[in-house]
PDB file of N, CA and C in Angstrom:
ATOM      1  N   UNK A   1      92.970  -3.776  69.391  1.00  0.00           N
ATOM      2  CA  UNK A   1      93.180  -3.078  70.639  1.00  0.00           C
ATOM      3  C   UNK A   1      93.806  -1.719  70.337  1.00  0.00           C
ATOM      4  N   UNK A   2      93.399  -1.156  71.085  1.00  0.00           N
ATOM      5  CA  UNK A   2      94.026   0.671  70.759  1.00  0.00           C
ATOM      6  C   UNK A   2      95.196   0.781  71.316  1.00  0.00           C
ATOM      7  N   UNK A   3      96.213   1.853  70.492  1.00  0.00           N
ATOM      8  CA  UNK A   3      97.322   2.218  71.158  1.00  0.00           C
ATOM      9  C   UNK A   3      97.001   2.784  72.797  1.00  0.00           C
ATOM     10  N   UNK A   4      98.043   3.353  73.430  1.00  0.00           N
ATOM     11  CA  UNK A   4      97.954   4.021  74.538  1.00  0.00           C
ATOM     12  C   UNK A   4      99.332   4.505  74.565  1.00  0.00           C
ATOM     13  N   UNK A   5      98.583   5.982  75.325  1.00  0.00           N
ATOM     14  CA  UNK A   5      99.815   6.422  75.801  1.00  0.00           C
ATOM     15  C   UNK A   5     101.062   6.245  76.655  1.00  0.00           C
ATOM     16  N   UNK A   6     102.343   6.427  76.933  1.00  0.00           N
ATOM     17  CA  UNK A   6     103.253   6.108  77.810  1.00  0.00           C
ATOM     18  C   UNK A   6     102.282   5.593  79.123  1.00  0.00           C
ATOM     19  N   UNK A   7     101.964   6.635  79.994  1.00  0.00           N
ATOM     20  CA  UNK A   7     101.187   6.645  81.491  1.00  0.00           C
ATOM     21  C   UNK A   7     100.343   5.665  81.385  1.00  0.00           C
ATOM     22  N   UNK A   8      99.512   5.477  80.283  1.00  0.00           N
ATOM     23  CA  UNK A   8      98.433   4.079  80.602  1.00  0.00           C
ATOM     24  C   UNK A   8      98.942   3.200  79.910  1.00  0.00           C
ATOM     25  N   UNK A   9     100.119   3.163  79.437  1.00  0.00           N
ATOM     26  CA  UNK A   9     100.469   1.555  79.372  1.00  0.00           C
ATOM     27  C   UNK A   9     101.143   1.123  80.153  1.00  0.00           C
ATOM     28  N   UNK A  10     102.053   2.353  80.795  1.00  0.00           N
ATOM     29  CA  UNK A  10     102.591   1.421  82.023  1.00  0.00           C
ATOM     30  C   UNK A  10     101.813   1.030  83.047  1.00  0.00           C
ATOM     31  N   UNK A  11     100.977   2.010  83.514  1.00  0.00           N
ATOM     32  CA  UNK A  11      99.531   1.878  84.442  1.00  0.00           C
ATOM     33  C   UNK A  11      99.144   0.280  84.166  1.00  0.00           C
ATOM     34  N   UNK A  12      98.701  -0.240  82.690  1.00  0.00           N
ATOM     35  CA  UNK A  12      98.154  -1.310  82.915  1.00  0.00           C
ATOM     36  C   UNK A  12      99.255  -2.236  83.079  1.00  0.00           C
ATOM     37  N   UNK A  13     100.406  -2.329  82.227  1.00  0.00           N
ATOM     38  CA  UNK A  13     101.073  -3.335  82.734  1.00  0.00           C
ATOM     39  C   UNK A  13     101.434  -3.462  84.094  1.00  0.00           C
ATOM     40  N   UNK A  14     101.403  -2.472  85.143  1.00  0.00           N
ATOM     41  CA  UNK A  14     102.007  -2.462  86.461  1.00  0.00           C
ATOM     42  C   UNK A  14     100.465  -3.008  87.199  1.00  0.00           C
ATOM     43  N   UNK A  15      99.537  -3.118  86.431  1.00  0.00           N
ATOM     44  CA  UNK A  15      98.112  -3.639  87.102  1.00  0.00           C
ATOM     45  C   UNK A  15      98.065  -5.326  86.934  1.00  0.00           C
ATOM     46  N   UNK A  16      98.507  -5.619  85.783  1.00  0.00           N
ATOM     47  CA  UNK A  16      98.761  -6.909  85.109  1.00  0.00           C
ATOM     48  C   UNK A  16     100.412  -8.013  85.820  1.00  0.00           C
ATOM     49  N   UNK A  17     101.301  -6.679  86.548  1.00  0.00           N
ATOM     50  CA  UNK A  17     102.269  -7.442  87.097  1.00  0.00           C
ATOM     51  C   UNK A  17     103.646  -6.998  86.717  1.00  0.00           C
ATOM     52  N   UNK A  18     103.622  -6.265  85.422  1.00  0.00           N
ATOM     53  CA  UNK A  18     104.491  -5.895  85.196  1.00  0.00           C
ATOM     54  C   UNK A  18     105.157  -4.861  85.506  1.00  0.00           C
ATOM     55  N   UNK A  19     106.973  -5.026  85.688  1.00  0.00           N
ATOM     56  CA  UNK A  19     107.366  -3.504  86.280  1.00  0.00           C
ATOM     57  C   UNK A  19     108.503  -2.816  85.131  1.00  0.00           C
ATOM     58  N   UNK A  20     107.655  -2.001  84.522  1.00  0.00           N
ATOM     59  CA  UNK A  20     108.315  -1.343  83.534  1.00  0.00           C
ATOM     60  C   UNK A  20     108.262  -0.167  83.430  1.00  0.00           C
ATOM     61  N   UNK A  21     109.372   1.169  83.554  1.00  0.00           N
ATOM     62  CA  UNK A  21     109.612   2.228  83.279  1.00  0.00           C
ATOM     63  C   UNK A  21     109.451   3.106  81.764  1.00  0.00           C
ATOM     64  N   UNK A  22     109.260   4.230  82.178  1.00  0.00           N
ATOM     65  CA  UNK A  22     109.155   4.689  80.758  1.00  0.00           C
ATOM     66  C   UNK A  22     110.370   4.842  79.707  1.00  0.00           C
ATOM     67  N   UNK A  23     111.387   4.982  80.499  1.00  0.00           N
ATOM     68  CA  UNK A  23     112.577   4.995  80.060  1.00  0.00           C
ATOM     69  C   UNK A  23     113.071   3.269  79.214  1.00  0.00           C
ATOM     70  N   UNK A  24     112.696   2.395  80.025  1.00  0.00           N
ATOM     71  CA  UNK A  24     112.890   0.831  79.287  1.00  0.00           C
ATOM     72  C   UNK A  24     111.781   1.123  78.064  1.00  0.00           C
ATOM     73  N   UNK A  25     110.475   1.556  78.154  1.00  0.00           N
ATOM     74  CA  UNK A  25     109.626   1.548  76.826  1.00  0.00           C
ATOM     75  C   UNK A  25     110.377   2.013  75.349  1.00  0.00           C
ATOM     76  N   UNK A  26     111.026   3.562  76.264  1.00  0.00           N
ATOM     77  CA  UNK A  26     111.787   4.100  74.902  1.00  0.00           C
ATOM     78  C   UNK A  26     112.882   3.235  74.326  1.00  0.00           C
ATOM     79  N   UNK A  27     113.816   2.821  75.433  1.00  0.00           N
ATOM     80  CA  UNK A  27     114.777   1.415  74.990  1.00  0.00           C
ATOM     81  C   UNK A  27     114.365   0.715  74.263  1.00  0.00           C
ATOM     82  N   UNK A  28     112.985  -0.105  74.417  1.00  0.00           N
ATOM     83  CA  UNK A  28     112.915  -0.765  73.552  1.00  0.00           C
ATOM     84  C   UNK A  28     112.201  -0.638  71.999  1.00  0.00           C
ATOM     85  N   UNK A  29     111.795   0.450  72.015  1.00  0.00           N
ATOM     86  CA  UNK A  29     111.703   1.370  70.618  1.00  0.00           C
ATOM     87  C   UNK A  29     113.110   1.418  69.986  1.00  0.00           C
ATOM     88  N   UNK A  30     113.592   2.274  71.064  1.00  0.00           N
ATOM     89  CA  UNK A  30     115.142   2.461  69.872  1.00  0.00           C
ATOM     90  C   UNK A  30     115.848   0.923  69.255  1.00  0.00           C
ATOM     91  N   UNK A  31     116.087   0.042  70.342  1.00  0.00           N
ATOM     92  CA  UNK A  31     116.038  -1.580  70.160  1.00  0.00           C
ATOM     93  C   UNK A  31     115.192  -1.970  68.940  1.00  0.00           C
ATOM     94  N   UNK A  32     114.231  -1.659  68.630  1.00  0.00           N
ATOM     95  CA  UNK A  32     113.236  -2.459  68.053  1.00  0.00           C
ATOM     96  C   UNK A  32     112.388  -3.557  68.462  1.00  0.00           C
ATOM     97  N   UNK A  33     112.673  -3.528  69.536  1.00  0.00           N
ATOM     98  CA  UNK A  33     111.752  -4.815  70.415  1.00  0.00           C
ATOM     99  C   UNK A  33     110.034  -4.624  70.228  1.00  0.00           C
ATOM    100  N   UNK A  34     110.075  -3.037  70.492  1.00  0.00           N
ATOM    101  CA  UNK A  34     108.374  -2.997  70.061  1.00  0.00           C
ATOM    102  C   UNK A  34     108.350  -1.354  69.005  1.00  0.00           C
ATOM    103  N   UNK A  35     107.097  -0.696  68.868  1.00  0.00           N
ATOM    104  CA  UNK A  35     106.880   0.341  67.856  1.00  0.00           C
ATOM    105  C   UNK A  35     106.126   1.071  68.875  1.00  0.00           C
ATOM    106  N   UNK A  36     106.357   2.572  67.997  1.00  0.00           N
ATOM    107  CA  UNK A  36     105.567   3.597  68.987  1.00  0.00           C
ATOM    108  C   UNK A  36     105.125   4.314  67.369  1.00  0.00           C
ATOM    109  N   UNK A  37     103.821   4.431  67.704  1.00  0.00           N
ATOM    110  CA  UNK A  37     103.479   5.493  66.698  1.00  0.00           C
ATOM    111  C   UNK A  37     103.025   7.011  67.034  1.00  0.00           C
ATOM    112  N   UNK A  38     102.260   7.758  66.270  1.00  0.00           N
ATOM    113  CA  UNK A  38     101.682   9.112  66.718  1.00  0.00           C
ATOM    114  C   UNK A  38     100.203   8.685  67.706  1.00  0.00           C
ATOM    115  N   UNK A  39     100.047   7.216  67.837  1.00  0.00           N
ATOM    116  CA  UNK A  39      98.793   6.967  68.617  1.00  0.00           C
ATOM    117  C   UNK A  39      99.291   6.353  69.968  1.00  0.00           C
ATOM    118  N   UNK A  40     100.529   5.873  70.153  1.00  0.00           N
ATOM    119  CA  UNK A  40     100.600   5.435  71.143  1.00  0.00           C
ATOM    120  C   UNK A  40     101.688   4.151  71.144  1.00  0.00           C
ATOM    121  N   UNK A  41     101.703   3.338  72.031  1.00  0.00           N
ATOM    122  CA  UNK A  41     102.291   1.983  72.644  1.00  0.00           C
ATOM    123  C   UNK A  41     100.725   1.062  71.816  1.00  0.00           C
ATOM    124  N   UNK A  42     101.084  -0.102  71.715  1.00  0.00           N
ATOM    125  CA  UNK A  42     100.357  -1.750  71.712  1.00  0.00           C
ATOM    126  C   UNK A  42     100.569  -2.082  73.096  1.00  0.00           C
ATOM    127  N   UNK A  43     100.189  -2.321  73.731  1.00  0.00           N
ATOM    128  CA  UNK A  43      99.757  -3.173  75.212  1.00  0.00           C
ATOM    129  C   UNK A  43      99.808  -4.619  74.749  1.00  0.00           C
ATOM    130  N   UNK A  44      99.114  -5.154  73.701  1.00  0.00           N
ATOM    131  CA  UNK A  44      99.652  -6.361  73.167  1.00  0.00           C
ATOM    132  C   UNK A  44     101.298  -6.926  72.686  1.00  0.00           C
ATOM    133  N   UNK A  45     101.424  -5.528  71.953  1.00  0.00           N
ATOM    134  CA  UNK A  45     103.269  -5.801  71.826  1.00  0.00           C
ATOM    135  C   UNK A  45     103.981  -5.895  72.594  1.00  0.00           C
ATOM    136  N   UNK A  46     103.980  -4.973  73.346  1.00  0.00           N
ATOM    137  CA  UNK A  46     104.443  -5.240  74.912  1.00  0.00           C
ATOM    138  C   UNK A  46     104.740  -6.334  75.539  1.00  0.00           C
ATOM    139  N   UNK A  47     103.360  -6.854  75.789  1.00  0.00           N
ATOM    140  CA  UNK A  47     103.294  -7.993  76.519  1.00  0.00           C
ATOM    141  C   UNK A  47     104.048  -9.431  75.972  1.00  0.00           C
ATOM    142  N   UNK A  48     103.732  -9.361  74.490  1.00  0.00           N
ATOM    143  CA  UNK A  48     104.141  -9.959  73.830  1.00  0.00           C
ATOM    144  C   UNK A  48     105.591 -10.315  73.671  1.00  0.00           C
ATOM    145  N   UNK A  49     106.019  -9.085  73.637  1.00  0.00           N
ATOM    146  CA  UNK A  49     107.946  -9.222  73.670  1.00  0.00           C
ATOM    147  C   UNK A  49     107.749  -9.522  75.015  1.00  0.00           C
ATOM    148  N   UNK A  50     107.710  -8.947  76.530  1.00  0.00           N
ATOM    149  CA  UNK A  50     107.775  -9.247  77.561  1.00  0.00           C
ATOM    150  C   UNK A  50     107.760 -10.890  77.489  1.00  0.00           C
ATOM    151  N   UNK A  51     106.652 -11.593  77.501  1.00  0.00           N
ATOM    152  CA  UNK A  51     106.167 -13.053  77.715  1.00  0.00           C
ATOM    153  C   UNK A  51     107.613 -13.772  76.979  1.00  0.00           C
ATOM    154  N   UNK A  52     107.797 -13.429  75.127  1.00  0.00           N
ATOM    155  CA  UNK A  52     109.151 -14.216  74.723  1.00  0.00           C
ATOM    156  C   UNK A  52     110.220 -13.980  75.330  1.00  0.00           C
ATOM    157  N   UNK A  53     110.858 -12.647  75.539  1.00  0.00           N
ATOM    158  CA  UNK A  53     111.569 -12.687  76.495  1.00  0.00           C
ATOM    159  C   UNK A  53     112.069 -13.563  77.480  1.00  0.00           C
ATOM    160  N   UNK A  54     110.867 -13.953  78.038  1.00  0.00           N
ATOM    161  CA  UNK A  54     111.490 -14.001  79.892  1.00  0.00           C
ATOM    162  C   UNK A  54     111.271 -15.991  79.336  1.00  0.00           C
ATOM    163  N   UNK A  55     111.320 -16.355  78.362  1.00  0.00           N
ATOM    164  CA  UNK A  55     111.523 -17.798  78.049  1.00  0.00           C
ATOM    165  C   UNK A  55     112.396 -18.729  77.923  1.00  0.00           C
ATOM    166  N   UNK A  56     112.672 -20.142  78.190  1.00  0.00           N
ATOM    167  CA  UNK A  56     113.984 -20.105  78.663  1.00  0.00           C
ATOM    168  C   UNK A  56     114.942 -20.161  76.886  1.00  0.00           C
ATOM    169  N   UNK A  57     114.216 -20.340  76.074  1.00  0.00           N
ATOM    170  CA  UNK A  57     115.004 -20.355  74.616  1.00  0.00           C
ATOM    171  C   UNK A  57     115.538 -19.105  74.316  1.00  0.00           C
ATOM    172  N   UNK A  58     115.680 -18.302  75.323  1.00  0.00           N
ATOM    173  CA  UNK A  58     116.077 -17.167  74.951  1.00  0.00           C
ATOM    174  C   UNK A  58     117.573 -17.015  75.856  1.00  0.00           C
ATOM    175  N   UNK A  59     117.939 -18.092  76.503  1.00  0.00           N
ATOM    176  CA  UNK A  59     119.128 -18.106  76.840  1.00  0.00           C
ATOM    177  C   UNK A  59     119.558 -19.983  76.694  1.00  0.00           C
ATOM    178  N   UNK A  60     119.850 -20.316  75.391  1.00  0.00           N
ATOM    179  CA  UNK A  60     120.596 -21.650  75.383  1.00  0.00           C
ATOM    180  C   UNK A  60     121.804 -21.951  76.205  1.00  0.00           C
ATOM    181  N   UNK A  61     122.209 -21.345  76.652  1.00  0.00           N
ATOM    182  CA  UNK A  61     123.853 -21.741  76.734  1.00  0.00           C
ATOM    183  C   UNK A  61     123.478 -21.676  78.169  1.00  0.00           C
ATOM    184  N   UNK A  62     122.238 -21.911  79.288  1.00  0.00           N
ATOM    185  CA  UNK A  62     122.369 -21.821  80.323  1.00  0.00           C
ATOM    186  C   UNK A  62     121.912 -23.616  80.872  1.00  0.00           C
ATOM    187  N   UNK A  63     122.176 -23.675  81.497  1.00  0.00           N
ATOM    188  CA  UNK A  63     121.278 -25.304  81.573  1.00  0.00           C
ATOM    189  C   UNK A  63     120.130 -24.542  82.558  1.00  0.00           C
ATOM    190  N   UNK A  64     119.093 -25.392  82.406  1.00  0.00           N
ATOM    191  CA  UNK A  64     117.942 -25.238  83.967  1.00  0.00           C
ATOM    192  C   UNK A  64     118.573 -25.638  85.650  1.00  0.00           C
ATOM    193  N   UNK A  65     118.451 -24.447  85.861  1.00  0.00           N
ATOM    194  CA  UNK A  65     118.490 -24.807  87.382  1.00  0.00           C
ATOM    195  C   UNK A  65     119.835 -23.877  87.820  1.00  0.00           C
ATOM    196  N   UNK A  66     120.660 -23.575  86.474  1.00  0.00           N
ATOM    197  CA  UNK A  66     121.722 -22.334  87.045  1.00  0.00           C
ATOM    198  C   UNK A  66     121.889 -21.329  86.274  1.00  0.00           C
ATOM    199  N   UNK A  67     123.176 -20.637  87.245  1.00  0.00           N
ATOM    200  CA  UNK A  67     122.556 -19.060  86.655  1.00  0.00           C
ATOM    201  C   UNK A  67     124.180 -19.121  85.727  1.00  0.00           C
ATOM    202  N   UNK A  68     124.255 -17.518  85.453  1.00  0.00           N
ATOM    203  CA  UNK A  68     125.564 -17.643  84.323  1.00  0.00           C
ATOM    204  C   UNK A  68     126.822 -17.924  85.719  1.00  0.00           C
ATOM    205  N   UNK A  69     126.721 -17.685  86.277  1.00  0.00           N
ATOM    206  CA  UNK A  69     127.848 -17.934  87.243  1.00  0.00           C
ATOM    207  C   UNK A  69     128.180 -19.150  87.775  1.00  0.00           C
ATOM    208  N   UNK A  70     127.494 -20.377  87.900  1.00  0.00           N
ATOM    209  CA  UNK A  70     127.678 -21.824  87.559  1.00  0.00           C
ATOM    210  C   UNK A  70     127.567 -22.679  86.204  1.00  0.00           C
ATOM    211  N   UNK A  71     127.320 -21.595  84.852  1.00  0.00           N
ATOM    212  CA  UNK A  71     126.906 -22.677  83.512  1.00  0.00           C
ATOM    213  C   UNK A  71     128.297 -22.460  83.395  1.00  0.00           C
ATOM    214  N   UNK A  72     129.825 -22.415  84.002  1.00  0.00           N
ATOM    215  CA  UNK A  72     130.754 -22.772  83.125  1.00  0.00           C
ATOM    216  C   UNK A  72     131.314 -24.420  83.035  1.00  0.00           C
TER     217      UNK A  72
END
C-alpha cells in the first residue's frame, strides 16, 4: 500500500471512522507509535496502532465494566 500524505490519510481514516488530527499524527511520530517518511504516512500503520490501542490488554489494571475512577 502507498504512503500518503497528511490530508489523505486523515481524509481516509475520517471515511473509515476514525477521528484523528494532524497534530495527534505528528505525536505519534515523535512517540514512535508510527513512521513518516519523505513519501508519506502508512494508512496500514495507522490503523494498526489505532486497532492495538483501543484493546482491552492495553490497560490491565482496569477490570471490565469500570473506568479508572471505580478500579480502586
Amino acid at each position: 500500500m502507498p504512503r500518503l500524505s497528511a490530508p489523505l490519510a486523515l481524509l481516509a481514516l475520517r471515511q473509515s471512522g476514525y477521528i484523528v488530527t494532524a497534530a495527534t499524527l505528528r505525536s505519534w511520530v515523535h512517540r514512535g507509535h508510527i513512521t513518516r517518511t519523505a513519501s508519506g504516512y502508512s494508512l496500514e500503520e495507522i490503523t494498526t496502532y489505532l486497532d492495538r490501542r483501543d484493546t482491552p490488554r492495553d490497560h490491565p489494571d482496569i477490570a471490565a465494566g469500570r473506568d479508572m475512577c471505580n478500579a480502586v
